[in-house]
C-alpha atoms as a PDB file:
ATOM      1  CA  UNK A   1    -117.176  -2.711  18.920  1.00  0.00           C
ATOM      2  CA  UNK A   2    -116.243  -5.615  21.120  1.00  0.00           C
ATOM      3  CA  UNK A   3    -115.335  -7.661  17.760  1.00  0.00           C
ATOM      4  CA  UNK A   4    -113.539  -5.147  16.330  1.00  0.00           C
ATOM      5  CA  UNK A   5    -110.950  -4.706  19.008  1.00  0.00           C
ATOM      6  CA  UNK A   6    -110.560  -8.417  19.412  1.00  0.00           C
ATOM      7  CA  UNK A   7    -110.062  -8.385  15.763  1.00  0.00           C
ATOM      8  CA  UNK A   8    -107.361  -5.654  16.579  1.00  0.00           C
ATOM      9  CA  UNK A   9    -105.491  -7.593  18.949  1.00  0.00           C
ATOM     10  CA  UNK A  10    -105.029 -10.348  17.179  1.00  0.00           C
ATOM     11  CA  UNK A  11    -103.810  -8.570  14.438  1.00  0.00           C
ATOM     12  CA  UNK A  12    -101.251  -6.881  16.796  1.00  0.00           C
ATOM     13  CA  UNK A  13     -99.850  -9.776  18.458  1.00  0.00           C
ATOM     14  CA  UNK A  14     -99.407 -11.795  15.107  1.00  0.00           C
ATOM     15  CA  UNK A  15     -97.366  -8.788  13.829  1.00  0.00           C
ATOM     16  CA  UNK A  16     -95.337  -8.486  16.816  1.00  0.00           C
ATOM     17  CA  UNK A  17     -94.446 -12.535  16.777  1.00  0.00           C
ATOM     18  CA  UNK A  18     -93.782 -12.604  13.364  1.00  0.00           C
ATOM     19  CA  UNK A  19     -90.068 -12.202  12.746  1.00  0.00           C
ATOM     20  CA  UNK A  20     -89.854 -12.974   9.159  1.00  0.00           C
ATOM     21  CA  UNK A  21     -91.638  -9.979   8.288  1.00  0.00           C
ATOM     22  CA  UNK A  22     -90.234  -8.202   6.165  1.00  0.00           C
ATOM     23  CA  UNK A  23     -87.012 -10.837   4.962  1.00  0.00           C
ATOM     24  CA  UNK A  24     -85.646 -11.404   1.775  1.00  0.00           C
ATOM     25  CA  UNK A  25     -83.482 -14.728   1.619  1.00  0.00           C
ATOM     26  CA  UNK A  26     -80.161 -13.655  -0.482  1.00  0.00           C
ATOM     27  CA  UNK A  27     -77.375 -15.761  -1.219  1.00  0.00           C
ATOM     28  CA  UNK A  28     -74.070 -15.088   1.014  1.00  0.00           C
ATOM     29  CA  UNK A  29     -71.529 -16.058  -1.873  1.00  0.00           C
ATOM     30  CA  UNK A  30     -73.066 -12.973  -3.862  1.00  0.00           C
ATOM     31  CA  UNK A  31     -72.483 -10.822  -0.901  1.00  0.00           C
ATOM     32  CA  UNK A  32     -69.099  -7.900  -1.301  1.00  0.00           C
ATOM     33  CA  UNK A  33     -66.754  -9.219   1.266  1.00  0.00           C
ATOM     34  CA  UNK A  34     -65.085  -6.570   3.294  1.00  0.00           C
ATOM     35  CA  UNK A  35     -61.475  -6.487   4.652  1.00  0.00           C
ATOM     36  CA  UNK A  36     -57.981  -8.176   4.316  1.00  0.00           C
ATOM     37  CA  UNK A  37     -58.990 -11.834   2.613  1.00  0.00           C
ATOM     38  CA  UNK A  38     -56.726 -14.777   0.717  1.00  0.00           C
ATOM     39  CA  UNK A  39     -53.226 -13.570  -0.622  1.00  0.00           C
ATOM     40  CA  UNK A  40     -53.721  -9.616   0.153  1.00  0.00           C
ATOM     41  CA  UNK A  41     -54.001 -10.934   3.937  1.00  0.00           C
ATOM     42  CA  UNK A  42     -50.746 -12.917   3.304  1.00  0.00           C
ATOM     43  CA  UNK A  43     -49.372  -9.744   1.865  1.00  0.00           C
ATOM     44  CA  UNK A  44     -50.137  -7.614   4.565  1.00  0.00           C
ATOM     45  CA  UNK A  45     -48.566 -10.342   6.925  1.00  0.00           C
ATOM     46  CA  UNK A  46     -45.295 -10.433   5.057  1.00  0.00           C
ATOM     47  CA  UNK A  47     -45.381  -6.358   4.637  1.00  0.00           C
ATOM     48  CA  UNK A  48     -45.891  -6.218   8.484  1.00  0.00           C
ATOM     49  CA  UNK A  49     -42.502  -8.597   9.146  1.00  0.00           C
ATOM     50  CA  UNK A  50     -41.063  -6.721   6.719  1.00  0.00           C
ATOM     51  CA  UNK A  51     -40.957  -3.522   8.642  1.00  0.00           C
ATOM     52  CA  UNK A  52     -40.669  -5.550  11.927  1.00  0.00           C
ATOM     53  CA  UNK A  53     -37.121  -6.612  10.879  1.00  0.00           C
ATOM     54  CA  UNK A  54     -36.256  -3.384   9.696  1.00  0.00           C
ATOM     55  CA  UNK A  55     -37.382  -1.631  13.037  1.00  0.00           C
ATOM     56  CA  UNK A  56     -35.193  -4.266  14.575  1.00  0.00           C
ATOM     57  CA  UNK A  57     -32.213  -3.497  12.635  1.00  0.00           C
ATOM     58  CA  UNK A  58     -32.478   0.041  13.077  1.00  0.00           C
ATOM     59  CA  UNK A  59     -32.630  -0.452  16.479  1.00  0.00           C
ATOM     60  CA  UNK A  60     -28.930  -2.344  16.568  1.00  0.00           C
ATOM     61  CA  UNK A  61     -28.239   0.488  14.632  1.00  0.00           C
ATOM     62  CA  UNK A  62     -28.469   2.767  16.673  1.00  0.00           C
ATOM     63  CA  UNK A  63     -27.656   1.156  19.671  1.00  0.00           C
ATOM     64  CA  UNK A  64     -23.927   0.228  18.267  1.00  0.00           C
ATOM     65  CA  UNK A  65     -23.783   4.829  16.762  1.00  0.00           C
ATOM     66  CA  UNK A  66     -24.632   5.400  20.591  1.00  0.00           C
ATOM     67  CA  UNK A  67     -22.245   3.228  22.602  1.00  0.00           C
ATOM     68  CA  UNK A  68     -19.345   4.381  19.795  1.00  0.00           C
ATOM     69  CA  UNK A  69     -19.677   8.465  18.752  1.00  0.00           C
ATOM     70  CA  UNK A  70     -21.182   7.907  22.981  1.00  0.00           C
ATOM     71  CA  UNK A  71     -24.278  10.273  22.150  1.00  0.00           C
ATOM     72  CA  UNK A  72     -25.744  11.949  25.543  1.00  0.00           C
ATOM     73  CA  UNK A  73     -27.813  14.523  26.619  1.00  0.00           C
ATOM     74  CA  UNK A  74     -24.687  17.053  26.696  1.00  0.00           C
ATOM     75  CA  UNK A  75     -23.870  16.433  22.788  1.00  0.00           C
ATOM     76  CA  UNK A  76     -21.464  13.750  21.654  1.00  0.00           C
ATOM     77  CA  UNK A  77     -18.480  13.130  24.039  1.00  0.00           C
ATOM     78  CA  UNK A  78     -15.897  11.265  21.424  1.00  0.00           C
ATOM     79  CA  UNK A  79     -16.103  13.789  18.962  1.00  0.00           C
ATOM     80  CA  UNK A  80     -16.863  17.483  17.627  1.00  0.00           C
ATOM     81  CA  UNK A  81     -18.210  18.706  14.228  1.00  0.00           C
ATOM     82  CA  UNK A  82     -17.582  22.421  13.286  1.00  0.00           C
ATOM     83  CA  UNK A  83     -19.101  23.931  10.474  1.00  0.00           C
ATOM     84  CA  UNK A  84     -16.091  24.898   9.055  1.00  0.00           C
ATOM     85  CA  UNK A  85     -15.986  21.250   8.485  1.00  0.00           C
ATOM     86  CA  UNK A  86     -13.355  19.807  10.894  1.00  0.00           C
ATOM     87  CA  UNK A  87     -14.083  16.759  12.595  1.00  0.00           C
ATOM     88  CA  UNK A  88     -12.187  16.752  16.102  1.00  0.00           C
ATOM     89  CA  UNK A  89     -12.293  13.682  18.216  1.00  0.00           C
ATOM     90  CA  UNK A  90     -11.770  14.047  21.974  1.00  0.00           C
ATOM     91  CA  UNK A  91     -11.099  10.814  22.955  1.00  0.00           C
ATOM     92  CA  UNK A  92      -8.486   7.776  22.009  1.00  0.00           C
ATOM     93  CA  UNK A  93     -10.399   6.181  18.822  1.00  0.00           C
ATOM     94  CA  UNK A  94     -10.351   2.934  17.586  1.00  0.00           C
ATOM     95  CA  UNK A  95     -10.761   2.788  13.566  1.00  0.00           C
ATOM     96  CA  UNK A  96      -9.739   0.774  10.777  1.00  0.00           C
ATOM     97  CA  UNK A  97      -9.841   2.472   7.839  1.00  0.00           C
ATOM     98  CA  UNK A  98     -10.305   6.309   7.567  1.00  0.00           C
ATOM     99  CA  UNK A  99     -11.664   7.472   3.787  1.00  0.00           C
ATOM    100  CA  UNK A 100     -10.933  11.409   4.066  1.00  0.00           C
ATOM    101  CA  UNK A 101     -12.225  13.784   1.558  1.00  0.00           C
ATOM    102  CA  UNK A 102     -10.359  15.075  -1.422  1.00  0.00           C
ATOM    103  CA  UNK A 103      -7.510  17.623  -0.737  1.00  0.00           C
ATOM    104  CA  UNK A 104      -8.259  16.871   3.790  1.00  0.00           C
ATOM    105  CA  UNK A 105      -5.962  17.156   6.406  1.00  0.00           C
ATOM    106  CA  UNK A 106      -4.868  15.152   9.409  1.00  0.00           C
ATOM    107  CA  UNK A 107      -3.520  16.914  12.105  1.00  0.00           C
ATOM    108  CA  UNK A 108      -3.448  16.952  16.004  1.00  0.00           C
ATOM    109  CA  UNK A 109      -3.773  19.740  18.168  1.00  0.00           C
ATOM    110  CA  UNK A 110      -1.190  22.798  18.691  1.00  0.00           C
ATOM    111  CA  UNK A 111       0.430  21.940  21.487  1.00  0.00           C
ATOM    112  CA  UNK A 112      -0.093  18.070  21.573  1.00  0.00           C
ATOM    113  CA  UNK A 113       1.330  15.087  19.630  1.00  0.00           C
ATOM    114  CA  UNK A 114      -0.781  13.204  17.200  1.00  0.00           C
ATOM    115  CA  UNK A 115      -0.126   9.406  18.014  1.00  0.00           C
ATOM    116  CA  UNK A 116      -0.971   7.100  15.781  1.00  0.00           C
ATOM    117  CA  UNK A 117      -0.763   3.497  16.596  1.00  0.00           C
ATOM    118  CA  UNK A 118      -1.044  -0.025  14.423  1.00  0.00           C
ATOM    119  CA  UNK A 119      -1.718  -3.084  16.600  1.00  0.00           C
ATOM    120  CA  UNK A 120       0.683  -5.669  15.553  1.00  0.00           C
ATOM    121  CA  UNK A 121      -0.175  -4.111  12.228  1.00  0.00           C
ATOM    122  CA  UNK A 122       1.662  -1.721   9.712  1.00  0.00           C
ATOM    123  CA  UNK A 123      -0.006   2.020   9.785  1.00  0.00           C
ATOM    124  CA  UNK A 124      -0.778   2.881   5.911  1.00  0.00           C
ATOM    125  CA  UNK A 125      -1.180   6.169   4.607  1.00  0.00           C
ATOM    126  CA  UNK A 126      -2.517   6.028   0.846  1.00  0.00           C
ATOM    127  CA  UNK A 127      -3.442   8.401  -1.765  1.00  0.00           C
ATOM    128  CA  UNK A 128      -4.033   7.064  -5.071  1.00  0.00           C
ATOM    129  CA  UNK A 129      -0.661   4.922  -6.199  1.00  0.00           C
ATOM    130  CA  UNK A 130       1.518   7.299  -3.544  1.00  0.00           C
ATOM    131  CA  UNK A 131       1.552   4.970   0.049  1.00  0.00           C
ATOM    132  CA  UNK A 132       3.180   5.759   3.250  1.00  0.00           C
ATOM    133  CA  UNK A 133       3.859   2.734   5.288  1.00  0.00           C
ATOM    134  CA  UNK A 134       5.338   2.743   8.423  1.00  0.00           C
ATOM    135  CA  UNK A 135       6.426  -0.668  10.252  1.00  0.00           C
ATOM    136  CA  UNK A 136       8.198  -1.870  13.582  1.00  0.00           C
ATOM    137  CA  UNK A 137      11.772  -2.016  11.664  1.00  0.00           C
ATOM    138  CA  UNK A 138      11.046   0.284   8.839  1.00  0.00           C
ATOM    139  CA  UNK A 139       9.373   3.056   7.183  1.00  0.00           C
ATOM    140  CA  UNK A 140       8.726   2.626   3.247  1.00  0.00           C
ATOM    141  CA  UNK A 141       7.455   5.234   0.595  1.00  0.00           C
ATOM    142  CA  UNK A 142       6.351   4.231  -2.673  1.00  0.00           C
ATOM    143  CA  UNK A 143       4.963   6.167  -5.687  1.00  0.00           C
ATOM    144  CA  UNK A 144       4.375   6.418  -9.407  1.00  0.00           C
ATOM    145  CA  UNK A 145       4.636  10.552  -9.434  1.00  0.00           C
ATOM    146  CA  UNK A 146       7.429  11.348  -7.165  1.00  0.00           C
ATOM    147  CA  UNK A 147       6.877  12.719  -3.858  1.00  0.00           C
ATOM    148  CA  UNK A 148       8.129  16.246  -1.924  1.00  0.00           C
ATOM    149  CA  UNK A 149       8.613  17.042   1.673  1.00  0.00           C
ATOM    150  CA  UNK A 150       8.701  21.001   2.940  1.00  0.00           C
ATOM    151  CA  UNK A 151       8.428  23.384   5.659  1.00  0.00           C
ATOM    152  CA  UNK A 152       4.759  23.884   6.394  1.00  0.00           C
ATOM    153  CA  UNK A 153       5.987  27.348   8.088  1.00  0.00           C
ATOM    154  CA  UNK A 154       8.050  28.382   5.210  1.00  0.00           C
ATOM    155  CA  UNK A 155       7.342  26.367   2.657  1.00  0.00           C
ATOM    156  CA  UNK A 156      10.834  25.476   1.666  1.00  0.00           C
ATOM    157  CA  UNK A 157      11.039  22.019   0.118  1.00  0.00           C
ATOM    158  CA  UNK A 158      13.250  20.047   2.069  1.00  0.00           C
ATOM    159  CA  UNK A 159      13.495  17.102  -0.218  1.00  0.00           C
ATOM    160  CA  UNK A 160      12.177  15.979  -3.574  1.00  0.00           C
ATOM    161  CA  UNK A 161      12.142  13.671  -6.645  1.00  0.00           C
ATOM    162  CA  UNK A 162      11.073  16.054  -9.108  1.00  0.00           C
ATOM    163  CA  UNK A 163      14.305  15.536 -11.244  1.00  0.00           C
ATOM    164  CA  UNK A 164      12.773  17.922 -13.618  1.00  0.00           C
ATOM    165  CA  UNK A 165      13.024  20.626 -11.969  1.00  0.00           C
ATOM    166  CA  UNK A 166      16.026  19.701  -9.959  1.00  0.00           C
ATOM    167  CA  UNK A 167      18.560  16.913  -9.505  1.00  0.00           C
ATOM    168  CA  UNK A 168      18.232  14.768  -6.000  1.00  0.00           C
ATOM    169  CA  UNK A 169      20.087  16.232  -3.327  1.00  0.00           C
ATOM    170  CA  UNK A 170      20.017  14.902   0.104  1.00  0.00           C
ATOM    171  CA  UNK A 171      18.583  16.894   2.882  1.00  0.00           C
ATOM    172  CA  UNK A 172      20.635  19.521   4.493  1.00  0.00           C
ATOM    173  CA  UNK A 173      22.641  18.110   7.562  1.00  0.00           C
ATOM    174  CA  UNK A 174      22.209  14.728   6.125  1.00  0.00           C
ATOM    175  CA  UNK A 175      25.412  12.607   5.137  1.00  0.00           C
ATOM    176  CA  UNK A 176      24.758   9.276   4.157  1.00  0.00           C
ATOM    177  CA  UNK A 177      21.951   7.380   2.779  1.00  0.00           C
ATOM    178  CA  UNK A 178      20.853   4.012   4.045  1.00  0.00           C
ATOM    179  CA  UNK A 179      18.690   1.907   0.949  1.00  0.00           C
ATOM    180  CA  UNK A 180      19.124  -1.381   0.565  1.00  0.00           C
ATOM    181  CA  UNK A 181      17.948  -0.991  -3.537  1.00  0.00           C
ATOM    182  CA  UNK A 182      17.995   1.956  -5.823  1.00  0.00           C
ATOM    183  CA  UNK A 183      17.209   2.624  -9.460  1.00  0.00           C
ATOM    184  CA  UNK A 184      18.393   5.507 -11.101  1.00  0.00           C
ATOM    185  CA  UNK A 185      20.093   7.199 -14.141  1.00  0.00           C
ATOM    186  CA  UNK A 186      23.369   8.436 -12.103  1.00  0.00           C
ATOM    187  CA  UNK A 187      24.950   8.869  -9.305  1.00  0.00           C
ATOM    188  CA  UNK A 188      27.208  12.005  -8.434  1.00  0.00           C
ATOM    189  CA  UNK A 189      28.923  13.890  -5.493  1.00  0.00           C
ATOM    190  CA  UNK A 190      29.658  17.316  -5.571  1.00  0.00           C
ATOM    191  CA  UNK A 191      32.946  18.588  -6.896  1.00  0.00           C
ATOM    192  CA  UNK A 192      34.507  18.889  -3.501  1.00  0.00           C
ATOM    193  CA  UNK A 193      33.764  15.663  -1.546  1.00  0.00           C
ATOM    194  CA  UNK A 194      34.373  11.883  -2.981  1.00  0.00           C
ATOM    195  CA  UNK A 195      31.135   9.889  -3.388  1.00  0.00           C
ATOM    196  CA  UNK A 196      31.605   6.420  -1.052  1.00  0.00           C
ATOM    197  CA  UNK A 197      29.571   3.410  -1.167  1.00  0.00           C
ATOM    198  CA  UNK A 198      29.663   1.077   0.989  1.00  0.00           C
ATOM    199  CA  UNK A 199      28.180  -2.485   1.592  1.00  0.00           C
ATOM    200  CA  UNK A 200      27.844  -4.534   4.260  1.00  0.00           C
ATOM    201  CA  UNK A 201      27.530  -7.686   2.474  1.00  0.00           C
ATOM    202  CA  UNK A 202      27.464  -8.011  -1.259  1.00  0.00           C
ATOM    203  CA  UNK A 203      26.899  -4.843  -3.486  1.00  0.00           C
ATOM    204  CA  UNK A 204      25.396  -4.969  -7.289  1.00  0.00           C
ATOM    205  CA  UNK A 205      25.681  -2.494 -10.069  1.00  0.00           C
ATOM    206  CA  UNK A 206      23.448  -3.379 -12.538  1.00  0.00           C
ATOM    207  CA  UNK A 207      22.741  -1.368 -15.781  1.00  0.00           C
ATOM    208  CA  UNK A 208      20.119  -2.135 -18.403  1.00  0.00           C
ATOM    209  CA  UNK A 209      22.371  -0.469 -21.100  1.00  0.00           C
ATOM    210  CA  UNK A 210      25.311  -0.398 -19.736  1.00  0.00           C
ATOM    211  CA  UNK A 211      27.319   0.615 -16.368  1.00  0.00           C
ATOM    212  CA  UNK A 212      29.726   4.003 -16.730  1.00  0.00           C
ATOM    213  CA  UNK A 213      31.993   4.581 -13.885  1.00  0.00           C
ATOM    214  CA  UNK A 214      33.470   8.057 -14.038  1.00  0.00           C
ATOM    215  CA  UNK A 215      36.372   9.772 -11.935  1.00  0.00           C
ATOM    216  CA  UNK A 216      39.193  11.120 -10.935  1.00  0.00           C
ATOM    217  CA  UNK A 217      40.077   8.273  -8.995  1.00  0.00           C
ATOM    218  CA  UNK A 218      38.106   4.869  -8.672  1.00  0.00           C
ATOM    219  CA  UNK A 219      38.716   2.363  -5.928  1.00  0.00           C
ATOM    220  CA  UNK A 220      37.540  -0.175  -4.632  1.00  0.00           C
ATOM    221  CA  UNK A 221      38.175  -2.132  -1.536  1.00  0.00           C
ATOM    222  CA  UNK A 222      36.609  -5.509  -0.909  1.00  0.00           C
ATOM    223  CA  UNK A 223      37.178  -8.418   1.505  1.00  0.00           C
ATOM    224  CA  UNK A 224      35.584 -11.133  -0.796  1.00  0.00           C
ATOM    225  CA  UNK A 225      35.764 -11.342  -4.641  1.00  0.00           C
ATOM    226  CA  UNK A 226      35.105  -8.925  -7.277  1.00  0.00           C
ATOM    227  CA  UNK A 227      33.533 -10.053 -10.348  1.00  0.00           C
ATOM    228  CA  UNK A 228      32.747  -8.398 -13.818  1.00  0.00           C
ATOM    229  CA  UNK A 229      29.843  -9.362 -15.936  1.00  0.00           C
ATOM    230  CA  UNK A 230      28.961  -7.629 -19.497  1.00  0.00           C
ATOM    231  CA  UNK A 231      27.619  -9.147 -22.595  1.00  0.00           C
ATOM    232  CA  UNK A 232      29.454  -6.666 -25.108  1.00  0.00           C
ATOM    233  CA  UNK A 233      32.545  -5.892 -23.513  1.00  0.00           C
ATOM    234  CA  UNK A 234      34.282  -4.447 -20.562  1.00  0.00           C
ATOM    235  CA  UNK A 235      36.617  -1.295 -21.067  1.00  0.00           C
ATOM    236  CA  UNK A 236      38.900   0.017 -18.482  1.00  0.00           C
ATOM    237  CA  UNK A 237      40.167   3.162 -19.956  1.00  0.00           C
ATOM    238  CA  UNK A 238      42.796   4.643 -17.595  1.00  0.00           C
ATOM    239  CA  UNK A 239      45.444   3.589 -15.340  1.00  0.00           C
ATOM    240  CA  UNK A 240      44.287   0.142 -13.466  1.00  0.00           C
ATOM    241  CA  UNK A 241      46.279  -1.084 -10.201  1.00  0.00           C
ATOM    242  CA  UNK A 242      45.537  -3.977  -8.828  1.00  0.00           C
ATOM    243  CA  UNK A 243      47.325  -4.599  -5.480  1.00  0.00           C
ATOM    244  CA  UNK A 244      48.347  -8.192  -4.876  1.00  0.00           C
ATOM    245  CA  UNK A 245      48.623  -8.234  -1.461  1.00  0.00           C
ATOM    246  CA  UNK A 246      45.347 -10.012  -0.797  1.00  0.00           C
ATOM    247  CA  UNK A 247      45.348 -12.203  -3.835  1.00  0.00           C
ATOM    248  CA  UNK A 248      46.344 -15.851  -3.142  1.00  0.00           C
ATOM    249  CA  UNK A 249      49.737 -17.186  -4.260  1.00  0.00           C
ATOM    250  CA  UNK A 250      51.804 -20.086  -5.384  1.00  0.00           C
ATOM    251  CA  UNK A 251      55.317 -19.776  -4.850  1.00  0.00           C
ATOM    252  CA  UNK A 252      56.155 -22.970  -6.331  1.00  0.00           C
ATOM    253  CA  UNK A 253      54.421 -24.732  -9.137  1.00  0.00           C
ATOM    254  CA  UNK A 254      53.132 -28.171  -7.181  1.00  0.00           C
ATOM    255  CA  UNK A 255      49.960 -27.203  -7.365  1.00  0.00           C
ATOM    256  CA  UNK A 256      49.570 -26.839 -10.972  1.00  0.00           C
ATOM    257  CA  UNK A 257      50.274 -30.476 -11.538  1.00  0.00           C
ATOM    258  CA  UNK A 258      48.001 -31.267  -8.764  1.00  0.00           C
ATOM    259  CA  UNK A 259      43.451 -31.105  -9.372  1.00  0.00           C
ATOM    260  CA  UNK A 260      43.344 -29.020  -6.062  1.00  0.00           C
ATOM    261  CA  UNK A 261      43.655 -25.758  -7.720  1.00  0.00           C
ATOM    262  CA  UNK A 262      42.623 -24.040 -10.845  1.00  0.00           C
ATOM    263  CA  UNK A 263      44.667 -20.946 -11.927  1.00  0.00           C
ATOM    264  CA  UNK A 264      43.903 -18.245 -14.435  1.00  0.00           C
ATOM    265  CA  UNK A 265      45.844 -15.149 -15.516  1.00  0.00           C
ATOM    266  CA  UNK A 266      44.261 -11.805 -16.336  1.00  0.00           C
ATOM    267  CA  UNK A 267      44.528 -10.463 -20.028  1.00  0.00           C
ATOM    268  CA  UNK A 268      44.519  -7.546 -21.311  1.00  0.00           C
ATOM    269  CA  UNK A 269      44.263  -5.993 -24.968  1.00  0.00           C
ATOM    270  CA  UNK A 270      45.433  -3.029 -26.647  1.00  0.00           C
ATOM    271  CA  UNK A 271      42.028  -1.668 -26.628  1.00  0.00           C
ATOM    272  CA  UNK A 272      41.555  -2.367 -22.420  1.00  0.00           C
ATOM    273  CA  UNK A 273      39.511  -5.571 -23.270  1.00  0.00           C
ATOM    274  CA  UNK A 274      40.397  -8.073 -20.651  1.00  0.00           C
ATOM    275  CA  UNK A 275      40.301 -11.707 -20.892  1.00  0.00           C
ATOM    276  CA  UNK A 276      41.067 -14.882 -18.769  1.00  0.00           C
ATOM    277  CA  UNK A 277      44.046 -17.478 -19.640  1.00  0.00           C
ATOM    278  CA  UNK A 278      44.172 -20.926 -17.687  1.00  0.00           C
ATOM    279  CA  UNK A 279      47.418 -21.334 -16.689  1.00  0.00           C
ATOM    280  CA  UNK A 280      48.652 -24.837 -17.343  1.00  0.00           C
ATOM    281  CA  UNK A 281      52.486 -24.440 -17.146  1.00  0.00           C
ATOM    282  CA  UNK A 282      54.805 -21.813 -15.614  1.00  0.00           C
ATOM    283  CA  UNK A 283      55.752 -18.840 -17.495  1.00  0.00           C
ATOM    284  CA  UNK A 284      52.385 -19.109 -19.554  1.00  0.00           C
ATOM    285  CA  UNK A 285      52.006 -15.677 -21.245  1.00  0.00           C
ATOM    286  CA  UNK A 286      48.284 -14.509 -23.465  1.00  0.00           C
ATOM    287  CA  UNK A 287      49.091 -16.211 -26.709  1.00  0.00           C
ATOM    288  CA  UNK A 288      46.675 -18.458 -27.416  1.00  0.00           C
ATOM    289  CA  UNK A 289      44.831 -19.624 -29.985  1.00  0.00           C
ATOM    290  CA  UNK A 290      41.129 -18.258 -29.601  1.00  0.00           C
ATOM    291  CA  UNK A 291      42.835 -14.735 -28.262  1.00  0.00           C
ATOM    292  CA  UNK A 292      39.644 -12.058 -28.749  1.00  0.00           C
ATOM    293  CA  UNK A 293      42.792  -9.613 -29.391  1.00  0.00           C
ATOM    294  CA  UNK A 294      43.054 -10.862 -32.645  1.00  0.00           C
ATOM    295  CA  UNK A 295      46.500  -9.515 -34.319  1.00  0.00           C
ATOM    296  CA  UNK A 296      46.844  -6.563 -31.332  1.00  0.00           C
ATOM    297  CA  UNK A 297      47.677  -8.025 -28.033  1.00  0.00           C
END
């Protein structure tokens, strides 16, 4: 008995000093590997900056909508949306360039002004080729499909270019028309008032197929010179007075000998075509050899 349980503790102890019971020796290379290893740990670095610099950026965002629409705990304190649509802003804004929707409207309140102010720069309103500009010194409209203005109240148009359904007429109470350039097809007063031009400087009629100057009675007043360009012809058909008051003078015949001055002497045929004549000697009449008269004069 005494053997036996000698024999029984040996056994024990040997068992419990003998780690390697039990151990298989594998090969670590053959092993599955578990978690983020060789490029899909690089990729999960670069997907991480990724939405690092993102976060950032949306942060800026955000920071730049608060400090301009001023978001707060009380709502939005530069501006109002309704659901009817209208955008109302409650405070002076600063903007660049507004897009509106199609067919919107711009407008200020009903018993206040709507100011509008460029710095140091034109203020532009645009809508498709039509463009309102207004500037320190002037205020230009331009467009390809004419343009109207009317009463919002009673919708009376006050002024329009639709010569299509009506010829131009100035605006009632107005008198005069300032433009330093305009292009159209005629020009007309009404039957009981004379139509008056008049230039400060230098005024030019120019016609692409020709210039037609129609009345009762034409004059014209000038304090420089007058000149007549055409490349057909030019008729005067009609009485013609020209007033020699104001046109210079020789009264004696010195200076046609002399290079100081070169005189001509106005033409005219049977058929109101004018022509010029250098006179070379007193009493020079329009007989000359390349006369455009031909056998009328």
């Amino acid at each position: 008995m005494r053997e036996k349980a000698v024999e029984r503790r040996n056994v024990n102890k040997e068992h419990n000093s003998n780690f390697k019971a039990g151990y298989i020796p594998i090969d670590e290379d053959r092993l599955h590997k578990t978690g983020l290893r060789g490029r899909k740990g690089n990729l999960a670095i670069c997907v991480i900056i990724l939405l690092f610099i993102l976060a950032v950026i949306n942060f800026i965002i955000t920071l730049v909508i608060w400090a301009v629409i001023r978001i707060g705990p009380n709502g939005c304190d530069s501006m109002e949306f309704h659901e009817s649509g209208l955008l109302r802003f409650k405070q002076v804004s600063d903007m660049g360039v507004i897009h509106p929707l199609y067919k919107s409207t711009v407008g200020g309140r009903r018993n206040e002004n709507l100011v509008i102010t460029g710095n140091n720069q034109p203020i532009v309103f645009q809508q498709g080729t039509t463009k309102l500009s207004v500037e320190n010194n002037k205020t230009s409209i331009t467009s390809d499909i004419g343009m109207q203005f009317f009463d919002p109240r009673t919708q009376n148009i006050l002024f329009s270019t639709d010569y299509e359904t009506h010829e131009f007429h100035l605006p009632s109470g107005v008198k005069s028309l300032n433009v330093q350039k305009a292009s159209t097809e005629r020009i007309t007063s009404n039957a009981t008032s004379d139509l008056n031009i008049k230039v400060d400087g230098r005024a030019i009629v120019r016609g692409n197929e020709g210039v037609f100057i129609m009345g009762k009675t034409i004059e014209f007043h000038m304090g420089g010179n007058m000149e007549l360009k055409a490349e057909n012809s030019i008729i005067l058909n009609g009485s013609v007075m020209v007033s020699t008051t104001r046109l210079p003078s020789s009264s004696s015949g010195d200076q046609l000998s002399s290079g100081d001055w070169v005189r001509y002497k106005l033409c005219m045929c049977a058929d109101g075509t004018l022509f010029k004549v250098q006179v070379t000697s007193q009493n020079m009449g329009c007989q000359i050899s390349d006369n455009p008269c031909g056998n009328t004069h």
